[in-house]
Protein backbone atom coordinates (compact mmCIF):
# COMPACT_ATOMS: atom_id res chain seq x y z
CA UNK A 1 33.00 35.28 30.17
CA UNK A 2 29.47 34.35 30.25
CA UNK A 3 28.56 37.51 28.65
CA UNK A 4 31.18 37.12 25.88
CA UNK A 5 29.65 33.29 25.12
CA UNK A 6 26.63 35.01 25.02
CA UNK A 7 27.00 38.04 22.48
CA UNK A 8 29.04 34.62 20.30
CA UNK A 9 25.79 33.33 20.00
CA UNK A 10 23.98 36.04 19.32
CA UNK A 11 26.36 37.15 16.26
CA UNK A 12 26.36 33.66 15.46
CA UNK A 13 22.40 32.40 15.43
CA UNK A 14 22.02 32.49 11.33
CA UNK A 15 25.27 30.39 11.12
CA UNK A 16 23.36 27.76 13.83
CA UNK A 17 20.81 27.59 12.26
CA UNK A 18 21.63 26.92 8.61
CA UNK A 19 23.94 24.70 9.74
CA UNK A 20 21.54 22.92 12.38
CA UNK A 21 19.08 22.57 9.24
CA UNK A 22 21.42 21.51 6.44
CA UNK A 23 22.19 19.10 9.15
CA UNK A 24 18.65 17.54 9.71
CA UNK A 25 18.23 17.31 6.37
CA UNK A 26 20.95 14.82 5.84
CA UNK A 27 20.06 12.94 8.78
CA UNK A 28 18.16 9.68 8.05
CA UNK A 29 16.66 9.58 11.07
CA UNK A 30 14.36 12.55 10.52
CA UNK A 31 12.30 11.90 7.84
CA UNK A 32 9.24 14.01 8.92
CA UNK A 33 11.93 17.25 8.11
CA UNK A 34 12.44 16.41 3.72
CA UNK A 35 9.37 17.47 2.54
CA UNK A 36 8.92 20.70 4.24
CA UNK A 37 10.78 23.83 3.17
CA UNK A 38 13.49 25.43 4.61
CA UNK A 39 11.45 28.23 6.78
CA UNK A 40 9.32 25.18 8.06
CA UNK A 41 12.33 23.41 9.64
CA UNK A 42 13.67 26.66 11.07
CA UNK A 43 10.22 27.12 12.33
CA UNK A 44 11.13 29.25 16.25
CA UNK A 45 14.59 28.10 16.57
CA UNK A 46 16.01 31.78 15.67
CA UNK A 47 14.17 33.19 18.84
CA UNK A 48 15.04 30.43 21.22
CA UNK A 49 18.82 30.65 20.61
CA UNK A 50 18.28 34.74 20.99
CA UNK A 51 16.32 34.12 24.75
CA UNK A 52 19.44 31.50 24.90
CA UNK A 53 22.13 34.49 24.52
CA UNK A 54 20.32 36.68 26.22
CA UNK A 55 20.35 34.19 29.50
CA UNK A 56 24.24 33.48 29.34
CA UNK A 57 24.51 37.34 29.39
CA UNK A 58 22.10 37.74 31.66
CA UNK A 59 21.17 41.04 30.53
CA UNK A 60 17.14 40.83 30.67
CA UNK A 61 15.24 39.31 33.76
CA UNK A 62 12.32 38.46 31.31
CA UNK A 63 13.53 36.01 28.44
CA UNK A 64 13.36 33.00 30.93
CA UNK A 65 9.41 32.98 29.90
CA UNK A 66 9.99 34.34 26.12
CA UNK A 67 12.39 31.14 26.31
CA UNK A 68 9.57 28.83 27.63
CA UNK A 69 6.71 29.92 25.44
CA UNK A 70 9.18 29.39 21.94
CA UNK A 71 9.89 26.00 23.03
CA UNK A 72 6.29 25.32 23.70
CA UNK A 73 5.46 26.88 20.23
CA UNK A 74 7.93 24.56 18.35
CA UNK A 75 6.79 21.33 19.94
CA UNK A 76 3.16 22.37 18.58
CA UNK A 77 4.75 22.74 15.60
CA UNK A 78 6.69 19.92 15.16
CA UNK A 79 2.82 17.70 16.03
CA UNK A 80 0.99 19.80 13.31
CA UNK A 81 4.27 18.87 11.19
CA UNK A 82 3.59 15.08 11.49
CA UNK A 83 6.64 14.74 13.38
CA UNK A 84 7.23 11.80 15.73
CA UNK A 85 9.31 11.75 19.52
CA UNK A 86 12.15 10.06 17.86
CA UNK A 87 12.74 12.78 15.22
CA UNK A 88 12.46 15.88 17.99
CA UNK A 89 14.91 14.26 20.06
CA UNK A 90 17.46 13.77 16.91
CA UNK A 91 16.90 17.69 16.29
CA UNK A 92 17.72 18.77 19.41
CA UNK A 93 21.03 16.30 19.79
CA UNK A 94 22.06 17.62 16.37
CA UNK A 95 21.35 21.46 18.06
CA UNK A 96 23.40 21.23 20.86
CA UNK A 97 25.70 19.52 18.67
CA UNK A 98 26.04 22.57 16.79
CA UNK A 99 26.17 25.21 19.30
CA UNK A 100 28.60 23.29 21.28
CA UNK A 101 30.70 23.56 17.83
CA UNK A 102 30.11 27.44 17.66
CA UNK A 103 31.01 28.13 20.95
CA UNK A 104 34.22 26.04 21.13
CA UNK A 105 36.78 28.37 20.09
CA UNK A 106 35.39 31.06 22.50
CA UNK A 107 35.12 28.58 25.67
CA UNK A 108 38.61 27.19 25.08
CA UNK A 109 39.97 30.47 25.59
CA UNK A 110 38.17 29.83 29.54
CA UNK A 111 39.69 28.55 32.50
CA UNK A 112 38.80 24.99 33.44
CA UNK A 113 36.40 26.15 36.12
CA UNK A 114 34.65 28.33 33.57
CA UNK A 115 34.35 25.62 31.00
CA UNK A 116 32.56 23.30 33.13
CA UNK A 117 30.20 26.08 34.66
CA UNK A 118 29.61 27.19 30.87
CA UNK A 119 28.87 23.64 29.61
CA UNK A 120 26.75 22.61 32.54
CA UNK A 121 24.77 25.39 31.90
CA UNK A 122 24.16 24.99 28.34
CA UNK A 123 23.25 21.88 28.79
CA UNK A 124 20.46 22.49 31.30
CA UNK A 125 18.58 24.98 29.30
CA UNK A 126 18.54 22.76 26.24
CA UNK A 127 17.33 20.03 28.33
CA UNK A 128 14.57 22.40 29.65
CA UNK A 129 14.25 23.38 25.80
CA UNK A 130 13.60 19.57 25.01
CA UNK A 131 11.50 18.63 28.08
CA UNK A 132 9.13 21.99 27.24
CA UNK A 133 9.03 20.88 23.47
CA UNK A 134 7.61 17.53 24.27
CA UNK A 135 5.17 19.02 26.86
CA UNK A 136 3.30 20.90 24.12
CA UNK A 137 3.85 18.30 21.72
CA UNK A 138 1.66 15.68 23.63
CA UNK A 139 -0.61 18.45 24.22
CA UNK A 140 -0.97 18.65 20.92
CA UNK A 141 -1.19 15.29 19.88
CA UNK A 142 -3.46 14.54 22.47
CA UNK A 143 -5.94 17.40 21.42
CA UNK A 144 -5.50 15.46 17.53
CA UNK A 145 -6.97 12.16 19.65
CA UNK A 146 -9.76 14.46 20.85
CA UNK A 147 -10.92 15.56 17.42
CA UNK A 148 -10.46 12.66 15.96
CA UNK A 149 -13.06 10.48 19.05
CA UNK A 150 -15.44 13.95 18.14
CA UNK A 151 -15.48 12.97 14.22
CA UNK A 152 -15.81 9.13 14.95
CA UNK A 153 -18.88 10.03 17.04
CA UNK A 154 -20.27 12.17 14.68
CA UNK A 155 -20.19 10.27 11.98
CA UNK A 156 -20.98 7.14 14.07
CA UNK A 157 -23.95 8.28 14.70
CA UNK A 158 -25.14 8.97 10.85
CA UNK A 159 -23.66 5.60 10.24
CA UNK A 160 -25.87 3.89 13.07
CA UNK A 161 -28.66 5.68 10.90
CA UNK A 162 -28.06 4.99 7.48
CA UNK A 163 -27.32 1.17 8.83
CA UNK A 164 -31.26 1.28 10.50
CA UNK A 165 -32.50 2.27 7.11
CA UNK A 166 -29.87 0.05 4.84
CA UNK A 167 -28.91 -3.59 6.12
CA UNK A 168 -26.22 -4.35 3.17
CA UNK A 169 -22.78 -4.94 4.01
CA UNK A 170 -23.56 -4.62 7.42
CA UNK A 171 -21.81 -8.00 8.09
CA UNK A 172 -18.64 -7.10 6.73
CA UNK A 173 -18.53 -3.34 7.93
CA UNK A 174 -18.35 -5.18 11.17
CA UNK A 175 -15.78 -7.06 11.14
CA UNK A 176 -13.83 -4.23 9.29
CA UNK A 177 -14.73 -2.43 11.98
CA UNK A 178 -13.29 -5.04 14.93
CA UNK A 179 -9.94 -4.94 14.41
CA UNK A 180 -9.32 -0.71 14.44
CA UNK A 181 -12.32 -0.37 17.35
CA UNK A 182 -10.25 -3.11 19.93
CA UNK A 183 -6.92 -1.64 18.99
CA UNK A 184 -8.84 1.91 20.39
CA UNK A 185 -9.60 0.49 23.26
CA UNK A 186 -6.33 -1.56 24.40
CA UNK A 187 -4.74 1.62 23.56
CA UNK A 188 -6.28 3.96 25.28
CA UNK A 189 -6.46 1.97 28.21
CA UNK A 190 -2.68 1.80 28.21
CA UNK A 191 -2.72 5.96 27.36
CA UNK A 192 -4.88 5.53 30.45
CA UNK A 193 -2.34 3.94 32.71
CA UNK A 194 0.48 5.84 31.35
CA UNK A 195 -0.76 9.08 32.08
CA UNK A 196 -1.17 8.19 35.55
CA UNK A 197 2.18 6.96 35.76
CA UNK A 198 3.59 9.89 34.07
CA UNK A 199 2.61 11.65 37.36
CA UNK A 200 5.11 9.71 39.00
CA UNK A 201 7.73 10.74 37.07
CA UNK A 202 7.83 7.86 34.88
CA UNK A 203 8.98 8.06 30.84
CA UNK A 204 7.12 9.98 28.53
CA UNK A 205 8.45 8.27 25.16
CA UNK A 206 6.05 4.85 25.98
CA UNK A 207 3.02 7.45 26.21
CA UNK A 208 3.85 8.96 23.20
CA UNK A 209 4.59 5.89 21.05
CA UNK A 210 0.48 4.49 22.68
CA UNK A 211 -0.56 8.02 21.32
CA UNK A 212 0.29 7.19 17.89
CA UNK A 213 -1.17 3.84 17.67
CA UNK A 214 -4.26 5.21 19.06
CA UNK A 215 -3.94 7.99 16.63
CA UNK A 216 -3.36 5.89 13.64
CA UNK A 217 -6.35 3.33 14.17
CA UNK A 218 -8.74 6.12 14.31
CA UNK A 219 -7.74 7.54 11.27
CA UNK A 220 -8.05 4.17 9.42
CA UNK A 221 -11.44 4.00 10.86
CA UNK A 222 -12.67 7.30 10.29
CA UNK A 223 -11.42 6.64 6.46
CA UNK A 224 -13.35 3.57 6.57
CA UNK A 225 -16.63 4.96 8.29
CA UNK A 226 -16.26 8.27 5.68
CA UNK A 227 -15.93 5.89 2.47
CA UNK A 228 -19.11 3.96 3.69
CA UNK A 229 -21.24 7.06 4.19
CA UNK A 230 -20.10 8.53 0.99
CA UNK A 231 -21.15 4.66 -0.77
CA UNK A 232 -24.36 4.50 1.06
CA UNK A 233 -25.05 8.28 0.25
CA UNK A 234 -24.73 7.10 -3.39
CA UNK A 235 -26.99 4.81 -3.65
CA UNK A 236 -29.79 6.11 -1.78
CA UNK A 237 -29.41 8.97 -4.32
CA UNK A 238 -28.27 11.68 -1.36
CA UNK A 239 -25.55 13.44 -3.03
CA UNK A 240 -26.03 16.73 -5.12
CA UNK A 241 -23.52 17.85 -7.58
CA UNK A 242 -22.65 21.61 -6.85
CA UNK A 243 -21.05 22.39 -10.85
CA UNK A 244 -19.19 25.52 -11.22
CA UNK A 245 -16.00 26.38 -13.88
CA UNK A 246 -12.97 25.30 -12.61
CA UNK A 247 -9.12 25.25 -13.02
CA UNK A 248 -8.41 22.00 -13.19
CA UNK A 249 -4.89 22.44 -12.81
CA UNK A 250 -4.78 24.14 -9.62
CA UNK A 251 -7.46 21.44 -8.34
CA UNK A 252 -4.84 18.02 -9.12
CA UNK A 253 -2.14 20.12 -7.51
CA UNK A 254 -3.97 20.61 -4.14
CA UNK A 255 -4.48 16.91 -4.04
CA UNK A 256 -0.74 16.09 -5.53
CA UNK A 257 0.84 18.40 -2.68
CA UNK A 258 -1.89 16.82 0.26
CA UNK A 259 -0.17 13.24 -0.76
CA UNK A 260 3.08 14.02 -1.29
CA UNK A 261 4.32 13.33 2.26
CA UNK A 262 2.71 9.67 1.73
CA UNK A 263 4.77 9.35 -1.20
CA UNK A 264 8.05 10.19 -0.07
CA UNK A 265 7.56 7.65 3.18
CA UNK A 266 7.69 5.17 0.27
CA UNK A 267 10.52 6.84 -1.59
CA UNK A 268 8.31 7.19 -4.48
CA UNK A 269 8.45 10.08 -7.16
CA UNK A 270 5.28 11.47 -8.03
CA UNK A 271 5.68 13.16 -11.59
CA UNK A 272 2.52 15.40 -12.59
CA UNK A 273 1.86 16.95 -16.40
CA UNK A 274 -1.09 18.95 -17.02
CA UNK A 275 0.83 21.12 -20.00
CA UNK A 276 -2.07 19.95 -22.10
CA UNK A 277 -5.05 20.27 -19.49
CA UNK A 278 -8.06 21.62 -20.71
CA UNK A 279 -8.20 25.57 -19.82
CA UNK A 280 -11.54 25.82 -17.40
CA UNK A 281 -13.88 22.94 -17.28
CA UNK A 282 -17.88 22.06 -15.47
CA UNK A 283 -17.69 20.27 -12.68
CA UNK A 284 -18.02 19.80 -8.74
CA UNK A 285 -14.87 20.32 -7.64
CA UNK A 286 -15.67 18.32 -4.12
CA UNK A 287 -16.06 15.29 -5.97
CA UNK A 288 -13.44 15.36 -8.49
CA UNK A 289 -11.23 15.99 -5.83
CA UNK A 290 -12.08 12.99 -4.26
CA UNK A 291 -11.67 10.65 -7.57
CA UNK A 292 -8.30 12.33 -7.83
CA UNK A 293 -7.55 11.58 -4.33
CA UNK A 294 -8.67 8.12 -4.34
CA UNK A 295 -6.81 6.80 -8.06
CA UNK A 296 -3.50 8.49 -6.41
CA UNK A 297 -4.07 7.07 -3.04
CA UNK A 298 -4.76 3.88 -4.83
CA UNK A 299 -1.29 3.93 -6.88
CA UNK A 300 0.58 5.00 -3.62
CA UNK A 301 -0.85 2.09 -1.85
CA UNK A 302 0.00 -0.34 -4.28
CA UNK A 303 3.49 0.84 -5.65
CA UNK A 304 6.84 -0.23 -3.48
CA UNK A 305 9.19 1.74 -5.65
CA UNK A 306 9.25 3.29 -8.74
CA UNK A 307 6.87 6.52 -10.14
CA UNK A 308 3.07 7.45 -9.69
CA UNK A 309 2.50 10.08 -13.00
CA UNK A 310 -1.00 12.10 -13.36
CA UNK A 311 -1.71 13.40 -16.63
CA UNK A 312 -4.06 15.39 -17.82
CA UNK A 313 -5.12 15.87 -21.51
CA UNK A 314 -7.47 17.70 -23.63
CA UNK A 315 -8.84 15.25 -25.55
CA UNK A 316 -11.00 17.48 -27.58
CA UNK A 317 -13.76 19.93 -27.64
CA UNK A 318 -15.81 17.69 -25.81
CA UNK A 319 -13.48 15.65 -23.36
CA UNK A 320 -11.13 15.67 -21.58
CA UNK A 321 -9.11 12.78 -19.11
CA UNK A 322 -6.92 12.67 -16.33
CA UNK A 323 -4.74 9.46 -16.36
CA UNK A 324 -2.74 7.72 -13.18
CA UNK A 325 -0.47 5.51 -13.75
CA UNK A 326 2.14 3.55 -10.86
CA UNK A 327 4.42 0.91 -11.61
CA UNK A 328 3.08 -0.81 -8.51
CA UNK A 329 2.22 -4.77 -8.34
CA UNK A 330 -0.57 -4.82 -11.16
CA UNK A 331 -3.59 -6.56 -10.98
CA UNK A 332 -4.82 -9.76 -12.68
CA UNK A 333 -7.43 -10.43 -15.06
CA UNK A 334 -9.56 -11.86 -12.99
CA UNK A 335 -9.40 -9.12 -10.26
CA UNK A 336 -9.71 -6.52 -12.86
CA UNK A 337 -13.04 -7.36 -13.17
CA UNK A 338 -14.01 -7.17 -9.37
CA UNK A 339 -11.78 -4.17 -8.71
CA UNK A 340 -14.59 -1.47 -8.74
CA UNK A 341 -16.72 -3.69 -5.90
CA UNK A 342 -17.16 -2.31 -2.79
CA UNK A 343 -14.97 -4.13 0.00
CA UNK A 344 -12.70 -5.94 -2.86
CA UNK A 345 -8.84 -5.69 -2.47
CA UNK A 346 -6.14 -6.48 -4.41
CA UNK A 347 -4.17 -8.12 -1.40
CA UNK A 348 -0.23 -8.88 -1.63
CA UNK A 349 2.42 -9.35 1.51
CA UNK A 350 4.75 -6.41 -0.50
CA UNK A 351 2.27 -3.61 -0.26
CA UNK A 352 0.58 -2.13 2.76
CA UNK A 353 -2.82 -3.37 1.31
CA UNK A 354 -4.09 -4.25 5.18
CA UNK A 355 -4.86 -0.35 5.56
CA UNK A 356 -7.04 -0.20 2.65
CA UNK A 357 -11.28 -1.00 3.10
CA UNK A 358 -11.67 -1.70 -0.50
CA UNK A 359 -13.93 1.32 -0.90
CA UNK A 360 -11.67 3.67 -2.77
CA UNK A 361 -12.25 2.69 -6.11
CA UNK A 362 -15.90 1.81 -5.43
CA UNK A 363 -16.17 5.52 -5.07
CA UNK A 364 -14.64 6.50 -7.84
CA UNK A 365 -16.49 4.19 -9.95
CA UNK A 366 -19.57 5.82 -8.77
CA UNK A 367 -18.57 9.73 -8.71
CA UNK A 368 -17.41 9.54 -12.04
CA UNK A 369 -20.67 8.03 -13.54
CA UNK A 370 -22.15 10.61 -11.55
CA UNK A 371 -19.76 13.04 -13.78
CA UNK A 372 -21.21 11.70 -16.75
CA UNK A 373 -17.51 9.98 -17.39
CA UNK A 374 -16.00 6.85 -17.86
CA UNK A 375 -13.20 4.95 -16.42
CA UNK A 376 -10.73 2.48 -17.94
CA UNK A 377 -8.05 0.17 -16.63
CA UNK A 378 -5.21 -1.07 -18.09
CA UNK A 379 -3.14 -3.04 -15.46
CA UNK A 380 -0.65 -6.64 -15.94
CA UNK A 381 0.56 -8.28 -12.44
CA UNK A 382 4.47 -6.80 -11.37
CA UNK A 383 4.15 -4.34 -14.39
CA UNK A 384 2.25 -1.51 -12.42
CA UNK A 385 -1.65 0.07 -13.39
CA UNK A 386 -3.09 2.86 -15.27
CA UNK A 387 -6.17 4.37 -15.07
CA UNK A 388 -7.88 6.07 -17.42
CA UNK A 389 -10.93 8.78 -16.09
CA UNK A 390 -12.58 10.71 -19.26
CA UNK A 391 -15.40 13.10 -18.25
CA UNK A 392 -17.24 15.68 -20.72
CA UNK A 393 -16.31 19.61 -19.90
CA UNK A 394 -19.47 20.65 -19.42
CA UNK A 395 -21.92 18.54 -17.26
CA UNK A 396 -25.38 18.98 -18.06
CA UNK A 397 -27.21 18.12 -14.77
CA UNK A 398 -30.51 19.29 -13.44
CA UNK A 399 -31.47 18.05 -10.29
């Protein structure tokens, strides 16, 4: 009968798996899964469910390995995916969910006996399935960790420099510094521990959940030790524009789509019109990336619900602007004024405004002078903020 189950399956893997995706994406507690399309989900599910057949009918001594390396490939995947342990574990319940579903109308045609060896066995190789996906997935978020410590030291190093030469701010990048640097270390003394323990058979959910934490903190201060190189670059007059003719277009959309999974976290909608962009335009693309990045960051940060719009206009033969607008908490009068300072933040207990450095806008402030452009805010508190970049379309710079 095994064989039977098996060829079931087999005929039956598209059905699984539309129905094991249409079924993830309804599920609240996978988040990770609605912004990706419908090939991403899928990802090597196909293939494991064909080595799955192909075991019930035991027909082929080698898919026990073919088995093994798909489910190691989707836990990678699921890590480069931004998934977290909670979310994997959902999928799978919802898979054997489904094939449980498939393969009732076939195993209640068993005897009793059968039914119980069937089920038992199903249930084993999913559970190696699951246990093999999380294996590669700490791999793989563990490897993250290990680029991540190779970019803080890099870039700890040119900041130890740049601080020799420069003494300002030093004060407060310190204690900016404190609370992400001891949140490292508890961390990954605990990832210590854990890992040691894990050799004793113990839980691998607590390791994971100390991963992410330590994972988190070192991208909040890798942002913040980035933003102060790129301040301190400014103003010791280190950064060359590289100008070229762009599509500006194409260059908002690479930063719209890089943002988008921050958005929908929030359960904001990010609306984008560049109908009336200018065709090709003068600039460094590097750097008005980063502007972009940082004014939609900014409005993301800032906004609890509602809409974050980019425009972009042709002004005229001259100019042209891109303009962000959130209907976020606002900002005062008398913040407006301080809101292009480095370190400055507009703080408030409804946004997540503890994981900015208050070095976002500083750098947009600067990169667009260095543009040749100007910026403009027009921003009232509860009522949300637009700003307003306008930069010439062709730069005339000679170094």
């Amino acid at each position: 009968m095994s064989k039977d189950l098996g060829k079931t399956l087999l005929a039956k893997t598209e059905t699984i798996v539309d129905t094991w995706v249409e079924a993830i994406r309804e599920n609240q507690n996978i988040e990770s899964s609605k912004s990706l399309a419908y090939n991403s989900v899928r990802n090597s599910i196909p293939v494991v469910l064909e080595a799955f057949a192909t075991l019930l009918t035991q027909s082929l001594s080698n898919q026990p390995q073919k088995l093994e390396y798909k489910s190691l490939e989707h836990g990678f995947v699921r890590a480069e995916q931004g998934y977290d342990i909670t979310e994997i574990l959902y999928e799978y319940r919802l898979l054997r969910k489904v094939i449980f579903a498939v393969l009732k109308p076939d195993l209640l045609l068993c005897s009793g006996n059968e039914i119980l060896q069937t089920v038992e066995f199903l249930d084993s190789v999913i559970d190696q399935i699951i246990s093999l996906s999380l294996e590669s997935y700490v791999e793989a978020r563990l490897q993250e960790l290990h680029e991540l410590q190779s970019q803080l030291l890099l870039n700890n190093q040119e900041l130890t420099r740049l601080v020799g030469m420069q003494k300002e701010n030093v004060s407060h990048l310190a204690h900016e510094l404190k609370t992400p640097i001891n949140s490292i270390m508890g961390f990954s003394s605990l990832l210590l521990k854990q890992q040691q323990e894990l050799t004793q058979g113990q839980d691998k959910s607590l390791n994971l959940r100390f991963i992410e934490k330590v994972i988190k903190n070192s991208r909040q201060l890798l942002r913040l030790i980035n933003n102060t190189l790129e301040i301190s670059r400014y103003e010791s007059g280190k950064i060359k524009l590289n100008l070229e003719s762009i599509d500006v277009r194409s260059h908002i959309q690479m930063v719209i789509e890089a943002l988008q999974s921050a958005a929908v976290e929030k359960n904001l909608e990010v609306i984008l019109y560049c109908d009336r962009a200018p065709e090709q335009i003068t600039s460094d693309p590097l750097r008005l990336q980063q502007i972009i990045t940082n004014l939609v960051s900014n409005a993301i940060r800032y906004t609890d619900s509602g809409t974050i719009t980019i425009t972009c206009l042709n002004n005229n033969n001259e100019q042209w602007s891109i303009i962000v607008a959130d209907t976020g908490i606002g900002i005062g009068k008398e913040a407006q004024s301080r809101i292009f300072e480095s370190y400055f933040r507009v703080s408030s207990e409804d946004t997540d405004s503890q994981n900015s450095n208050g070095l976002g806008l500083a750098i947009v402030d600067k990169l667009t002078k260095l543009l040749s452009g100007k910026i403009e805010l027009v921003s009232k508190p509860t009522e949300g903020s637009t700003f307003t970049v306008t930069f010439p379309k062709t730069i005339n710079f000679s170094s």
